[in-house]
Every structure is written in structure tokens, then in C-alpha cells.
C-alpha atoms as a PDB file:
ATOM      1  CA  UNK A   1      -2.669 -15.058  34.374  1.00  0.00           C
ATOM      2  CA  UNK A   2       0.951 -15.691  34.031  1.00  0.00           C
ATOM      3  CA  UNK A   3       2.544 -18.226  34.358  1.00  0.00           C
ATOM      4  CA  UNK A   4       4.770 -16.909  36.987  1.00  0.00           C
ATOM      5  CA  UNK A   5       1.247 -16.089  38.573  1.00  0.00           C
ATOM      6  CA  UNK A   6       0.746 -19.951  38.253  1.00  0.00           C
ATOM      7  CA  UNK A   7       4.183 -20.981  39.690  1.00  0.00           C
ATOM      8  CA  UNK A   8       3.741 -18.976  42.392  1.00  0.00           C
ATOM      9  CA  UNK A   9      -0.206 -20.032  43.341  1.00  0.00           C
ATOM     10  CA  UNK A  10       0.732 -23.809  42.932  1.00  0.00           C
ATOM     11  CA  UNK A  11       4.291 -23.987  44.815  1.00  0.00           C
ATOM     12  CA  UNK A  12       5.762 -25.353  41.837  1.00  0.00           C
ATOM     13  CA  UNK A  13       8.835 -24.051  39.241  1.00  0.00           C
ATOM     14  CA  UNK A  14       8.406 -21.557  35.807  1.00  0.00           C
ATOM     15  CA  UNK A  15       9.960 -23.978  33.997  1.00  0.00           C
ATOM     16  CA  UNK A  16       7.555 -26.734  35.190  1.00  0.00           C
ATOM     17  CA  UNK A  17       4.015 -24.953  33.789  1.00  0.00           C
ATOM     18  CA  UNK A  18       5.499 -23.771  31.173  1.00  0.00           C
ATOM     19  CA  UNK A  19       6.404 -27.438  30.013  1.00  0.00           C
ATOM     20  CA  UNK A  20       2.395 -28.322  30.959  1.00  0.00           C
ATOM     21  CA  UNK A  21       1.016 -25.397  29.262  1.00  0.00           C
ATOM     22  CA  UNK A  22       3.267 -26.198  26.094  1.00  0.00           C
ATOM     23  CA  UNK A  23       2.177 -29.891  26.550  1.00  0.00           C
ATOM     24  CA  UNK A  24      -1.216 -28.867  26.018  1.00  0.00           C
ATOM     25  CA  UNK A  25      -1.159 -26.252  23.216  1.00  0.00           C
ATOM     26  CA  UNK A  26       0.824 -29.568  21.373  1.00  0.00           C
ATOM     27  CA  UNK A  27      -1.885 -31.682  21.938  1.00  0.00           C
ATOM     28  CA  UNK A  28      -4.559 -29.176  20.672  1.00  0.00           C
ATOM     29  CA  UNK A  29      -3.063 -26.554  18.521  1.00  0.00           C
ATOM     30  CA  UNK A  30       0.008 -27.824  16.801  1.00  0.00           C
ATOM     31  CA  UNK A  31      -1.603 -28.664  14.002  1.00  0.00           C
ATOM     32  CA  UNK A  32      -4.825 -26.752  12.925  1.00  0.00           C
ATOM     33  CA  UNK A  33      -7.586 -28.742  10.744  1.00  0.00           C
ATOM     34  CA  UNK A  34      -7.542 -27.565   7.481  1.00  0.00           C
ATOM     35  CA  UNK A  35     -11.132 -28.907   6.851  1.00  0.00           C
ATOM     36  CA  UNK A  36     -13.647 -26.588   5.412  1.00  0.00           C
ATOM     37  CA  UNK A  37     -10.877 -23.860   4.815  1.00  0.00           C
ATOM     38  CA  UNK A  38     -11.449 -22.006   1.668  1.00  0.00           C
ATOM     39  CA  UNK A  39     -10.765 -18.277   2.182  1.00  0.00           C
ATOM     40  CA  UNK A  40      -7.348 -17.375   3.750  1.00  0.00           C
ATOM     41  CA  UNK A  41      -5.100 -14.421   4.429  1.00  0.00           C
ATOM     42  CA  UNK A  42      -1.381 -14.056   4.301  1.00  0.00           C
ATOM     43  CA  UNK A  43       0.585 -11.384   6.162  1.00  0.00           C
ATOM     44  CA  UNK A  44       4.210 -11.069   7.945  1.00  0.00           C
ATOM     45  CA  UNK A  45       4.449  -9.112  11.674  1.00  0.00           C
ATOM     46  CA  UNK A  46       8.123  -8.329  13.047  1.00  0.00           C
ATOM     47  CA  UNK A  47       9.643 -10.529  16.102  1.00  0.00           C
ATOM     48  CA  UNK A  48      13.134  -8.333  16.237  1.00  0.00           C
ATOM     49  CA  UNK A  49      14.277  -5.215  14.986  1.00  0.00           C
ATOM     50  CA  UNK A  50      16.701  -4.907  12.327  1.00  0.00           C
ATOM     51  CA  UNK A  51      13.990  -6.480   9.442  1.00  0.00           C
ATOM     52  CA  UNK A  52      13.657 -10.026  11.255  1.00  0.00           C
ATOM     53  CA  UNK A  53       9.932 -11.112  10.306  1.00  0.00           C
ATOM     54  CA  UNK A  54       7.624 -14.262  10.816  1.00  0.00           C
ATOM     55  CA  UNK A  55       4.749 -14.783   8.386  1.00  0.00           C
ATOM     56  CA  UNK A  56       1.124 -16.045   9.647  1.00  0.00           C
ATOM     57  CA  UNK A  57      -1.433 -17.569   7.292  1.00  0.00           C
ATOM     58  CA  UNK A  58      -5.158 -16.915   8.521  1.00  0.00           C
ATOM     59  CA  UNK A  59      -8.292 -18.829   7.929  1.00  0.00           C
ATOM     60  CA  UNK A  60     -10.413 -15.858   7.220  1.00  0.00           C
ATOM     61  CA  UNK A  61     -13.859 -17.466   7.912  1.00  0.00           C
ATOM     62  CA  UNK A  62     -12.891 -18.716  11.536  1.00  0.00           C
ATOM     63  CA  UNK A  63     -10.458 -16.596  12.437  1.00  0.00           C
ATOM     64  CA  UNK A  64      -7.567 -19.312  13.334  1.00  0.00           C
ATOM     65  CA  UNK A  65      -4.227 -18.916  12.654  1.00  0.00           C
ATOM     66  CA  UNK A  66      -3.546 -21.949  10.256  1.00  0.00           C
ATOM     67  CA  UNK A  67       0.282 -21.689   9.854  1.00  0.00           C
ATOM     68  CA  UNK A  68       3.195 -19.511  11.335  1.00  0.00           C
ATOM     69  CA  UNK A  69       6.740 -19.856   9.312  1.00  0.00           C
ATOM     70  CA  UNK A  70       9.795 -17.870  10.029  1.00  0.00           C
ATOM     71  CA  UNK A  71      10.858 -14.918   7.407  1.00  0.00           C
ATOM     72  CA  UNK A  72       8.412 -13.716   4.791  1.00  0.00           C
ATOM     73  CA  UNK A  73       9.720 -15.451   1.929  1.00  0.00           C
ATOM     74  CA  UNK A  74       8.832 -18.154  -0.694  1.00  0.00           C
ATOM     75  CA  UNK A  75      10.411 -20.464   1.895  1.00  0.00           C
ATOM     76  CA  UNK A  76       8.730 -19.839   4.849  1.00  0.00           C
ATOM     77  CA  UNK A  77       4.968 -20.983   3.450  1.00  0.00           C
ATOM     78  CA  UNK A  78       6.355 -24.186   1.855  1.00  0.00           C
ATOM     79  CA  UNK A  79       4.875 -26.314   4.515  1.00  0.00           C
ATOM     80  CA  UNK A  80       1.261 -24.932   4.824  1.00  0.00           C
ATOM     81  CA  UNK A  81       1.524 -25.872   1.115  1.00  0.00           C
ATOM     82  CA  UNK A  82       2.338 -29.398   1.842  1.00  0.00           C
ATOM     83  CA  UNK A  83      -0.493 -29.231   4.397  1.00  0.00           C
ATOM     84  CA  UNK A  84      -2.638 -27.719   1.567  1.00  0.00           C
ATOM     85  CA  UNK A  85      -1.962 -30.432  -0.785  1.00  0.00           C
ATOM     86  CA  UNK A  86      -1.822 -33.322   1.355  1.00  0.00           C
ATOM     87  CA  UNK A  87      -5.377 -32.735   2.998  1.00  0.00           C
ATOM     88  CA  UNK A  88      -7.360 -32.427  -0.304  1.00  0.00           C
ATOM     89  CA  UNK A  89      -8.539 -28.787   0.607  1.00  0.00           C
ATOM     90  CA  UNK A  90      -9.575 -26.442  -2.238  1.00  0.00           C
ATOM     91  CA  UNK A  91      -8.040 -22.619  -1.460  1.00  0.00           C
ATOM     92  CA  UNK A  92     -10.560 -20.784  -3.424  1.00  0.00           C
ATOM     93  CA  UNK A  93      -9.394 -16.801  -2.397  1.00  0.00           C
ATOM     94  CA  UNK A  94      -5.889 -15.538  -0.892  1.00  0.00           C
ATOM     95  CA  UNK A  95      -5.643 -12.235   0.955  1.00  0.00           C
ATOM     96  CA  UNK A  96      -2.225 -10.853   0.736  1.00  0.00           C
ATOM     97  CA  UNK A  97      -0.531  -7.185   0.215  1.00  0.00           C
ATOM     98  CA  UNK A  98       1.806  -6.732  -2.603  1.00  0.00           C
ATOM     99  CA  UNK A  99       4.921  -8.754  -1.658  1.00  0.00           C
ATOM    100  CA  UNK A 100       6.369 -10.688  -4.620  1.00  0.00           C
ATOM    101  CA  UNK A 101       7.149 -13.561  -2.699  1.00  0.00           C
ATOM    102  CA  UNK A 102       3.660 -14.187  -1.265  1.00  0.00           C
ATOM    103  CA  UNK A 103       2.616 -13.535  -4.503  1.00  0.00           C
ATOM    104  CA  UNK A 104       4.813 -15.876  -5.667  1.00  0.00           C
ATOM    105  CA  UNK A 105       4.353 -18.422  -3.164  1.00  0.00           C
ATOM    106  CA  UNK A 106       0.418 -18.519  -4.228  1.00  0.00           C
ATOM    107  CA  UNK A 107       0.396 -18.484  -7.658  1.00  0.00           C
ATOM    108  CA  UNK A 108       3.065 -21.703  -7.459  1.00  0.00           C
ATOM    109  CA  UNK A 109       1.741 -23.665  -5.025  1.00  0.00           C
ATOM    110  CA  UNK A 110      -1.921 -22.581  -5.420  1.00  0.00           C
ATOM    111  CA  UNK A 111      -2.668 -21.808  -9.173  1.00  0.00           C
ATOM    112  CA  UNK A 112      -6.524 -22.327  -9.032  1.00  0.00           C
ATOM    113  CA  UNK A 113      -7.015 -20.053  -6.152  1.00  0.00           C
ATOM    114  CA  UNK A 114      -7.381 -15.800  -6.887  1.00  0.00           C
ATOM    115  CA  UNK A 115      -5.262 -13.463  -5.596  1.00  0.00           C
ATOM    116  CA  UNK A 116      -6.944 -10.294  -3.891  1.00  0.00           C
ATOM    117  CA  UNK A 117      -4.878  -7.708  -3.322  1.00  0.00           C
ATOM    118  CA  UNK A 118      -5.791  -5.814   0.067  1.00  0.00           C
ATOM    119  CA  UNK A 119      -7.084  -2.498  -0.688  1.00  0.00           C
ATOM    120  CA  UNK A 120      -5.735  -1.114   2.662  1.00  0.00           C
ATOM    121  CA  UNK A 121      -2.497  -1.615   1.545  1.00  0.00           C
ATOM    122  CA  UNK A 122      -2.991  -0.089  -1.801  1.00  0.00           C
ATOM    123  CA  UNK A 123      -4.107   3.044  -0.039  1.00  0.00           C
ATOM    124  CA  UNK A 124      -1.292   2.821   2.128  1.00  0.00           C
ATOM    125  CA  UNK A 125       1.299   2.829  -0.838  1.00  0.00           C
ATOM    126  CA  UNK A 126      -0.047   5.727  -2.224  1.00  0.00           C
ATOM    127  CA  UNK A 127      -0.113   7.947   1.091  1.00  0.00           C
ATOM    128  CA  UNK A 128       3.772   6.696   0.681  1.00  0.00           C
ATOM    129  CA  UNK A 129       4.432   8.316  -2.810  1.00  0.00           C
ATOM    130  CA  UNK A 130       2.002  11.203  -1.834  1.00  0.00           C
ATOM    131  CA  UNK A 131       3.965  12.229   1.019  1.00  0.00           C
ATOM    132  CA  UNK A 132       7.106  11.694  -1.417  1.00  0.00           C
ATOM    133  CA  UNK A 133       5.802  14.128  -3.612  1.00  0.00           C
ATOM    134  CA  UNK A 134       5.394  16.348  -0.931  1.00  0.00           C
ATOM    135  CA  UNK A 135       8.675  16.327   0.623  1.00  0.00           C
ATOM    136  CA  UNK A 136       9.745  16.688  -3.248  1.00  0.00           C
ATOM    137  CA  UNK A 137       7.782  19.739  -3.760  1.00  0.00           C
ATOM    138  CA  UNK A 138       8.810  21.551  -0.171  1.00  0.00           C
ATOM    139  CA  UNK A 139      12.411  20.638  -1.164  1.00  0.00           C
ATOM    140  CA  UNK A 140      12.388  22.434  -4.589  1.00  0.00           C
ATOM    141  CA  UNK A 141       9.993  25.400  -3.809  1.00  0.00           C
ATOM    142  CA  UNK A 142      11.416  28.781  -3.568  1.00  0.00           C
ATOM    143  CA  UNK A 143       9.032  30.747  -2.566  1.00  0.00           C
ATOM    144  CA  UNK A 144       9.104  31.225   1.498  1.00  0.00           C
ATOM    145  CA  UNK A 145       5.085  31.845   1.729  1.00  0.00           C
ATOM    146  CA  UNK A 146       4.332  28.929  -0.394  1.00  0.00           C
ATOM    147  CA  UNK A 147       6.887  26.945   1.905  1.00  0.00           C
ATOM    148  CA  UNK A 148       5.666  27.934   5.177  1.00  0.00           C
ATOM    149  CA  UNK A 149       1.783  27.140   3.918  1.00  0.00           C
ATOM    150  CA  UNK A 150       3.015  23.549   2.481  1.00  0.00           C
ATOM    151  CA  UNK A 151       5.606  23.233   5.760  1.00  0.00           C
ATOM    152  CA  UNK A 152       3.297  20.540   8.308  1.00  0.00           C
ATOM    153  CA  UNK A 153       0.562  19.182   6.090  1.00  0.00           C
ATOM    154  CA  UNK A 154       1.977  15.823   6.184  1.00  0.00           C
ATOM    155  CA  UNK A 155      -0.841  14.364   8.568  1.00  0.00           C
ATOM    156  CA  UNK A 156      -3.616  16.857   6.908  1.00  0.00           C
ATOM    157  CA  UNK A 157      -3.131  15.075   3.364  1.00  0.00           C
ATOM    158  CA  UNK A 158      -2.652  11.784   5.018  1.00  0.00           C
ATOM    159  CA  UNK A 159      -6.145  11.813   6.800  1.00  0.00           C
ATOM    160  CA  UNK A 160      -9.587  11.183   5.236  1.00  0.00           C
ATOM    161  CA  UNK A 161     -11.354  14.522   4.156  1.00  0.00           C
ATOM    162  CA  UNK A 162     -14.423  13.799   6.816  1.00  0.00           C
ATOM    163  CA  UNK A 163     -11.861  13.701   9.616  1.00  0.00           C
ATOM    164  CA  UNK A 164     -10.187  17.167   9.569  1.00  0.00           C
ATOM    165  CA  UNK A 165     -11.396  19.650  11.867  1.00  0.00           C
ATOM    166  CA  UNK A 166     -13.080  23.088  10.019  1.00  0.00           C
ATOM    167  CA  UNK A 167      -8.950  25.094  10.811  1.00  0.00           C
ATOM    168  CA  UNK A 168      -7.055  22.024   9.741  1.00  0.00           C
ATOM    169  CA  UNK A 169      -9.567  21.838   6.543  1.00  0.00           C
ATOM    170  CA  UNK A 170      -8.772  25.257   5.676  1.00  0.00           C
ATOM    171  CA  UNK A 171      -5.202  25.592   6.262  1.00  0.00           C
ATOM    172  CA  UNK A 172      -5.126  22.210   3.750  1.00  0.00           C
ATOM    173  CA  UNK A 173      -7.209  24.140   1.224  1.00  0.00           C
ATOM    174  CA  UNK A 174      -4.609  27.106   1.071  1.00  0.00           C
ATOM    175  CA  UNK A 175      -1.876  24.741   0.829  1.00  0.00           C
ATOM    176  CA  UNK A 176      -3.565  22.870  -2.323  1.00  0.00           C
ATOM    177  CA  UNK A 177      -4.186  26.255  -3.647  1.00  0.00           C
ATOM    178  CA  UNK A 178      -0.126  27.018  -4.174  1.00  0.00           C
ATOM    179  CA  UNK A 179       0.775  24.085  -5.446  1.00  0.00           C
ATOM    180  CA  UNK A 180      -1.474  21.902  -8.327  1.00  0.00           C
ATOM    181  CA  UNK A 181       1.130  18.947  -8.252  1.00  0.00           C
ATOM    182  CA  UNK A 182       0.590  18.360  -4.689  1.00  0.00           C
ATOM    183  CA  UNK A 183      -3.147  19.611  -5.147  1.00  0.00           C
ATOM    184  CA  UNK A 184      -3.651  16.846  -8.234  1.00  0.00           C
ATOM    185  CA  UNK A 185      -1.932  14.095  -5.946  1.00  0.00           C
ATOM    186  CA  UNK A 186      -3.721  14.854  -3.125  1.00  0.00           C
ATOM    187  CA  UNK A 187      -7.386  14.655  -5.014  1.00  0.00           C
ATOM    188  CA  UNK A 188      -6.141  11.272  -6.316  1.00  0.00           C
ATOM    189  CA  UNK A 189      -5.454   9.668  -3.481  1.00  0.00           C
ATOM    190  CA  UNK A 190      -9.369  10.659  -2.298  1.00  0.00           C
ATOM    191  CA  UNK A 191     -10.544   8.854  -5.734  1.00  0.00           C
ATOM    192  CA  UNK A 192      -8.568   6.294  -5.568  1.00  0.00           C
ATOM    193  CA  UNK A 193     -11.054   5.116  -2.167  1.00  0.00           C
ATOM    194  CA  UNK A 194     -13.955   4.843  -5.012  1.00  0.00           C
ATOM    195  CA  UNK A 195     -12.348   2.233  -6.736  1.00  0.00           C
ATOM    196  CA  UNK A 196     -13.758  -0.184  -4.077  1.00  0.00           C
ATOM    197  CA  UNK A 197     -17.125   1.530  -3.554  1.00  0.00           C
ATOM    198  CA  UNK A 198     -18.431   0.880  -7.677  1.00  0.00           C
ATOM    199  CA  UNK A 199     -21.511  -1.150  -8.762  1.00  0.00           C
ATOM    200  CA  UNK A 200     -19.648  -4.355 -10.172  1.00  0.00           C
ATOM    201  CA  UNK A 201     -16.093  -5.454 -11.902  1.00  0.00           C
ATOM    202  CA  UNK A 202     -16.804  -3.852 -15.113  1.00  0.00           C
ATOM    203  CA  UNK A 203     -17.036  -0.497 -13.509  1.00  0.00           C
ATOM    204  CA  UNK A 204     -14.329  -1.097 -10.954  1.00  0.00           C
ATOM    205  CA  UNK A 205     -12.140  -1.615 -14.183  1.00  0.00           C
ATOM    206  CA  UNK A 206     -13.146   1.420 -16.112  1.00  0.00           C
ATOM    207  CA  UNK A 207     -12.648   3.230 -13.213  1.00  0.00           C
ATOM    208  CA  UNK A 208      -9.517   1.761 -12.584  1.00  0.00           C
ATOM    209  CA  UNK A 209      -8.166   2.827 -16.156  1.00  0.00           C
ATOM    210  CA  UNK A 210      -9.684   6.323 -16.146  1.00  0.00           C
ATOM    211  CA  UNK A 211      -7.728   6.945 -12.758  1.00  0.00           C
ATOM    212  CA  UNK A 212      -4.809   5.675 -14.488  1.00  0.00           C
ATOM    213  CA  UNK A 213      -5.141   8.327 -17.279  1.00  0.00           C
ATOM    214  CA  UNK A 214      -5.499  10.897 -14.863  1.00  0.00           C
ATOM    215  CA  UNK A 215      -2.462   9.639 -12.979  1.00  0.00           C
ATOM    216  CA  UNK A 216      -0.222   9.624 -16.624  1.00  0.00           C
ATOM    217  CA  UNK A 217      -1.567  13.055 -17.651  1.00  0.00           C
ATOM    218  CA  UNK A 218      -0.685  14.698 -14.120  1.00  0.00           C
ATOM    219  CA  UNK A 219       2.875  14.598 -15.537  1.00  0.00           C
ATOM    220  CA  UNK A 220       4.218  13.439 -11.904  1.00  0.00           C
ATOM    221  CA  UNK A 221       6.782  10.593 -12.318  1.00  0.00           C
ATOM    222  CA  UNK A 222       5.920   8.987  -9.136  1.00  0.00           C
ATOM    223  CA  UNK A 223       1.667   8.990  -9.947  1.00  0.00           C
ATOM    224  CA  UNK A 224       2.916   7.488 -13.281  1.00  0.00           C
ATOM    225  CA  UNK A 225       4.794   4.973 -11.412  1.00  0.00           C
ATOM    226  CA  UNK A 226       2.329   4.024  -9.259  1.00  0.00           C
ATOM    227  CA  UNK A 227      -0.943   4.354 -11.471  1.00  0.00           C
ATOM    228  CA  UNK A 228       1.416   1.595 -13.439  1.00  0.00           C
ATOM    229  CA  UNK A 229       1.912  -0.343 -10.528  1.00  0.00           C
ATOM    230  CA  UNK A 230      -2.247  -0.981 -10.287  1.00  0.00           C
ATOM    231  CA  UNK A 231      -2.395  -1.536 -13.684  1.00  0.00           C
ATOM    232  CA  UNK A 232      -0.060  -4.517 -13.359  1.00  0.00           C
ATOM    233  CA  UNK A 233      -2.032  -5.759 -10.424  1.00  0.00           C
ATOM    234  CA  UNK A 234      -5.349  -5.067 -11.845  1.00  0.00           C
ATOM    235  CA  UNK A 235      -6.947  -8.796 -11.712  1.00  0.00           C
ATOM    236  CA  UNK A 236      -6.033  -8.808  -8.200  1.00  0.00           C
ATOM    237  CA  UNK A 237      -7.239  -5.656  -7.474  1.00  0.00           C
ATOM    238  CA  UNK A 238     -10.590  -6.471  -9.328  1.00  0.00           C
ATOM    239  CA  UNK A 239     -11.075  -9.872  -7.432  1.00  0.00           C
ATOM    240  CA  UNK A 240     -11.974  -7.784  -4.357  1.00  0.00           C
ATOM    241  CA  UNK A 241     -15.147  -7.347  -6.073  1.00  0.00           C
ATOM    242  CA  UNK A 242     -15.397 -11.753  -6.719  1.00  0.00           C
ATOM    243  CA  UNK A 243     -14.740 -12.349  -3.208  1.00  0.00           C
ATOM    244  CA  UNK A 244     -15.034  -9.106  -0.871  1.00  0.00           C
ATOM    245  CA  UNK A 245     -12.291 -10.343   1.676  1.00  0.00           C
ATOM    246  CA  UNK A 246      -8.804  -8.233   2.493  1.00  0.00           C
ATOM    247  CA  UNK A 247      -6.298  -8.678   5.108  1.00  0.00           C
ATOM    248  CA  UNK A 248      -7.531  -6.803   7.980  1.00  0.00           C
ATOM    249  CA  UNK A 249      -8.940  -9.434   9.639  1.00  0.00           C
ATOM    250  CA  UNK A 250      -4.893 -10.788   9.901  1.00  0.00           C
ATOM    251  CA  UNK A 251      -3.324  -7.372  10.929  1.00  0.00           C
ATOM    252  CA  UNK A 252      -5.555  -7.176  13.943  1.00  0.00           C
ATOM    253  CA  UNK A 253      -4.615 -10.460  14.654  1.00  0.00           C
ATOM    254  CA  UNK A 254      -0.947  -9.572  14.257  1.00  0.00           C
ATOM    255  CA  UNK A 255      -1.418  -6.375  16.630  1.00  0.00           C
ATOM    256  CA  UNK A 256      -2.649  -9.311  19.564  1.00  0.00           C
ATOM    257  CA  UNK A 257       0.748 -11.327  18.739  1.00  0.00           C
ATOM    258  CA  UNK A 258       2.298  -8.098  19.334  1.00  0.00           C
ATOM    259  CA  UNK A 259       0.605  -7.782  22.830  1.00  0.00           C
ATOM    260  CA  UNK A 260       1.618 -10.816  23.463  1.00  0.00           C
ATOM    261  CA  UNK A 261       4.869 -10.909  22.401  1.00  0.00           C
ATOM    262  CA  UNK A 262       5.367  -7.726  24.555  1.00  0.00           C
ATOM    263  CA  UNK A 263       3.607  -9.234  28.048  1.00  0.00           C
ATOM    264  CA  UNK A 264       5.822 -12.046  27.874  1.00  0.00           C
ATOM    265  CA  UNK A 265       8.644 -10.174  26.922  1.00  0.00           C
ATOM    266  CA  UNK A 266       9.826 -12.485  24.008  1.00  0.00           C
ATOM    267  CA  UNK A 267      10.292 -15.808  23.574  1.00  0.00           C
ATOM    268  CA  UNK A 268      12.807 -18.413  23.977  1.00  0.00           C
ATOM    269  CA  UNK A 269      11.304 -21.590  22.843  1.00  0.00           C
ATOM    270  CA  UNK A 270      10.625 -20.212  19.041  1.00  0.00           C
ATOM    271  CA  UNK A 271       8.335 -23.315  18.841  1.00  0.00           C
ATOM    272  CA  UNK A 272       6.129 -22.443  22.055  1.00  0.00           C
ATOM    273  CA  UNK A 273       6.311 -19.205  21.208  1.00  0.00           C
ATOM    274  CA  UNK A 274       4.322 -20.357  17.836  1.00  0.00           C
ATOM    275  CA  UNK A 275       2.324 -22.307  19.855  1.00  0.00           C
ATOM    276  CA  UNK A 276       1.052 -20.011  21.765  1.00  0.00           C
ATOM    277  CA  UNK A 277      -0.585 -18.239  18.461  1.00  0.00           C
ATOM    278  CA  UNK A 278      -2.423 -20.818  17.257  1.00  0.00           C
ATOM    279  CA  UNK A 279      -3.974 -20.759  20.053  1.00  0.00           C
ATOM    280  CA  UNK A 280      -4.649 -17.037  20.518  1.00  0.00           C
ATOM    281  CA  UNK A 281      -7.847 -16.798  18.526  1.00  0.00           C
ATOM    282  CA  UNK A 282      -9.507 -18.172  21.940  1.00  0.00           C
ATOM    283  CA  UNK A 283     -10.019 -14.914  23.953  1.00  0.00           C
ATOM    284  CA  UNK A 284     -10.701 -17.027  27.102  1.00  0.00           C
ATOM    285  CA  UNK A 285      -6.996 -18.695  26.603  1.00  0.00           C
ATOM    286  CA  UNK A 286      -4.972 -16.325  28.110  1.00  0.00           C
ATOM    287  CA  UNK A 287      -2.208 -18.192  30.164  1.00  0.00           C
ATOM    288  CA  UNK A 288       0.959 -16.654  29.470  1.00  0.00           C
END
């Protein structure tokens, strides 16, 4: 219910139940106990276009959203971190994508805790540079059959093997078959979903680094880049296996701040608007 539904139902103004709604999501949501919290996840979600971002910090056992700062910078986590360190709470494991600054902002203010690097994003920076290399290869191939057959694979690489239909499978296969850079990138990316999927840390690692050697002997600049990308982030990487937790929890979180972003159509009051998602991880709150 809205609550121009509510307005209209009780005879009384917008601006009236808005002011009682907000007076009651201060009371009980403005600021979420920190006791107990020991896993967390960091992750930004756009409020404007044009780059204009908020970030949300997630306690990953309960599903709350423990802090919401504007921009996605160092600065806009500095107070959870004076939360942090003025309740006594021990952060044990932080969720977060590759981002310098949240990276940043966690080993400063949070030095005991261990980074783990969400494998979802790591898969989704390699679909980046693998459809780089394919616009690279289509760009600089001569040949007009080995164009046409490499011309609209985009979404056939980008998809998981089991999920391709028995034409789009073959017309994939034929593609691969002209072109080994684009063939070797393409087989990467499906062993690079192993990494997760090995007995322990030790074999995660020596997985890791064989992967990388494949990458580097490929010859492509841009598996080189990134195969040296992992291997700067391998402890983070690794740590999946210490603590099993990524950010996905958070991004389907973000995609109901979306919705309700979208039903309200934006926000004014930046502050209710905040608010308003702290209180979201109650499905039977729905006053808007």
C-alpha cells in the first residue's frame, strides 16, 4: 500500500503519513544493532544516471542492511566504521567485488578481518575481456566466412555450456573452430568456474597458478592482463574457500531497492529514502 493509498483511506494529507511512517522507521531502523555481526557484504547500486551511486553494507547472516552511505568511495563507509569500532564488534569476513576503494576502506579500517573477493564478479570481468577479444578478433579478421561464422556469438560465449540449445551449440563450435584465440579464451573462461568447485585452498591455489600459465602462454595481451589481475588478488580469491560467503546475497537486495526506488518514483527526503532500506529486509513492511 502506498502511501497515497493511505492518505486517501484515512482523509488525511501525503505529506502527513509520510512524516508518521518516517517517524517510525526512525524509531526502529535508523540505527541497526551491530550485535552478533560477523560476516558482512559491501556493494554500491545506482540512484541517478550519469555514475551517481550509493553504497550498502549487508549483514550477511541476517540479511539487514547495516549501513547505506552516499558514493562508493573510501568516504562514504567512514561511519559504519565508527559504528564498527565504537560497539566492540569483531568483522571476521568482508564480501566485496574488486573496487579499490572498498578494498581500501577494509583493509584500513578493518585489518583483522579477510577480504573475499566475490567470485561472480570475477566471472563477470572475464566475460568483459572475452567479449573484448572478440570484438578484437571480428575487427581484424579478413576473411568474410570466418567473419560471418564469428559475427553474433556474443551471447553464445557469454552463456554457460549446459544452457545452449543443440543449433546454438553447434553454430558456437564452428565459430571456435576458425579462430584458436577466441577458441583458447573461450575454454578459459569455462575453467576458470572450477576454481571455486576444488577440494581445499591448496588446490584452489595450484589451480589458480596453472590457469595463470595457461592464460600467459595463450599469447593474448588481455588473458595476460587479467590472469595477472587474479594473481594479485589471489588471498582474496582463496578466502572463498575460509569462509564460503560472496556478495549475492547484497545484489538481490540491491535489485529490491531498485523496485523500490522505481514504485515510488525517487526520493526526495535522501534520509527517508535510506530509511526506508533498512527497513526493507521485512517482506511484510511494504508501506511506500
Amino acid at each position: 500500500m502506498t502511501i497515497e493509498d493511505v492518505a486517501y483511506n484515512v482523509k488525511m494529507s501525503w505529506n502527513t503519513i509520510k512524516n508518521i511512517e518516517k517517524g517510525y522507521l526512525q524509531e526502529h531502523y535508523s540505527r541497526p544493532s551491530l550485535q552478533d555481526v560477523s560476516r558482512i557484504a559491501i556493494d554500491e547500486f545506482a540512484i541517478l544516471k550519469g555514475h551517481v551511486y550509493m553504497s550498502v553494507v549487508m549483514d550477511i547472516d541476517s540479511g539487514r542492511a547495516l549501513f547505506v552511505g552516499e558514493g562508493r568511495s573510501k568516504e562514504s563507509l567512514e561511519k559504519f566504521w565508527q559504528r564498527v569500532k565504537h560497539s566492540g564488534v569483531q568483522i571476521k569476513a568482508v564480501a566485496i567485488d574488486m573496487w579499490p576503494a572498498y578494498i581500501g576502506s577494509v583493509m584500513e579500517n578493518c585489518p583483522n578481518a579477510e577480504i573475499i573477493f566475490d567470485h561472480f564478479h570475477i566471472i563477470k570481468m572475464f566475460n568483459q575481456k572475452l567479449d573484448e577479444i572478440r570484438r578484437d578478433i571480428f575487427r581484424d579478421e579478413t576473411e568474410l566466412n570466418k567473419r560471418s561464422l564469428i559475427k553474433g556469438t556474443r551471447w553464445l560465449l557469454l552463456k554457460n555450456q549446459e544452457n545452449l540449445t543443440k543449433s546454438a551449440s553447434e553454430k558456437l563450435k564452428e565459430a571456435l573452430a576458425v579462430n584458436k584465440p577466441l577458441s583458447t579464451a573461450y575454454y578459459l573462461k569455462e575453467d576458470l568456474k572450477l576454481l571455486w568447485m576444488q577440494e581445499n585452498i591448496e588446490k584452489a591455489l595450484s589451480f589458480l597458478e596453472n590457469w595463470a600459465k595457461q592464460a600467459y602462454e595463450s599469447g593474448i595481451f588481455k588473458l595476460r592482463e587479467f590472469a595477472n589481475t587474479l594473481l594479485a588478488h589471489r588471498s582474496g580469491i582463496l578466502n572463498w574457500y575460509k569462509h564460503r560467503i560472496s556478495t549475492g546475497k547484497l545484489e538481490g537486495f540491491n535489485n529490491k531497492i531498485k523496485v523500490l526506488k522505481r514504485k515510488a518514483y525517487g526520493y526526495r527526503d535522501f534520509d527517508f529514502f535510506i530509511l526506508k532500506i533498512q527497513a526493507l529486509h521485512l517482506s511484510r513492511y511494504e508501506l511506500l
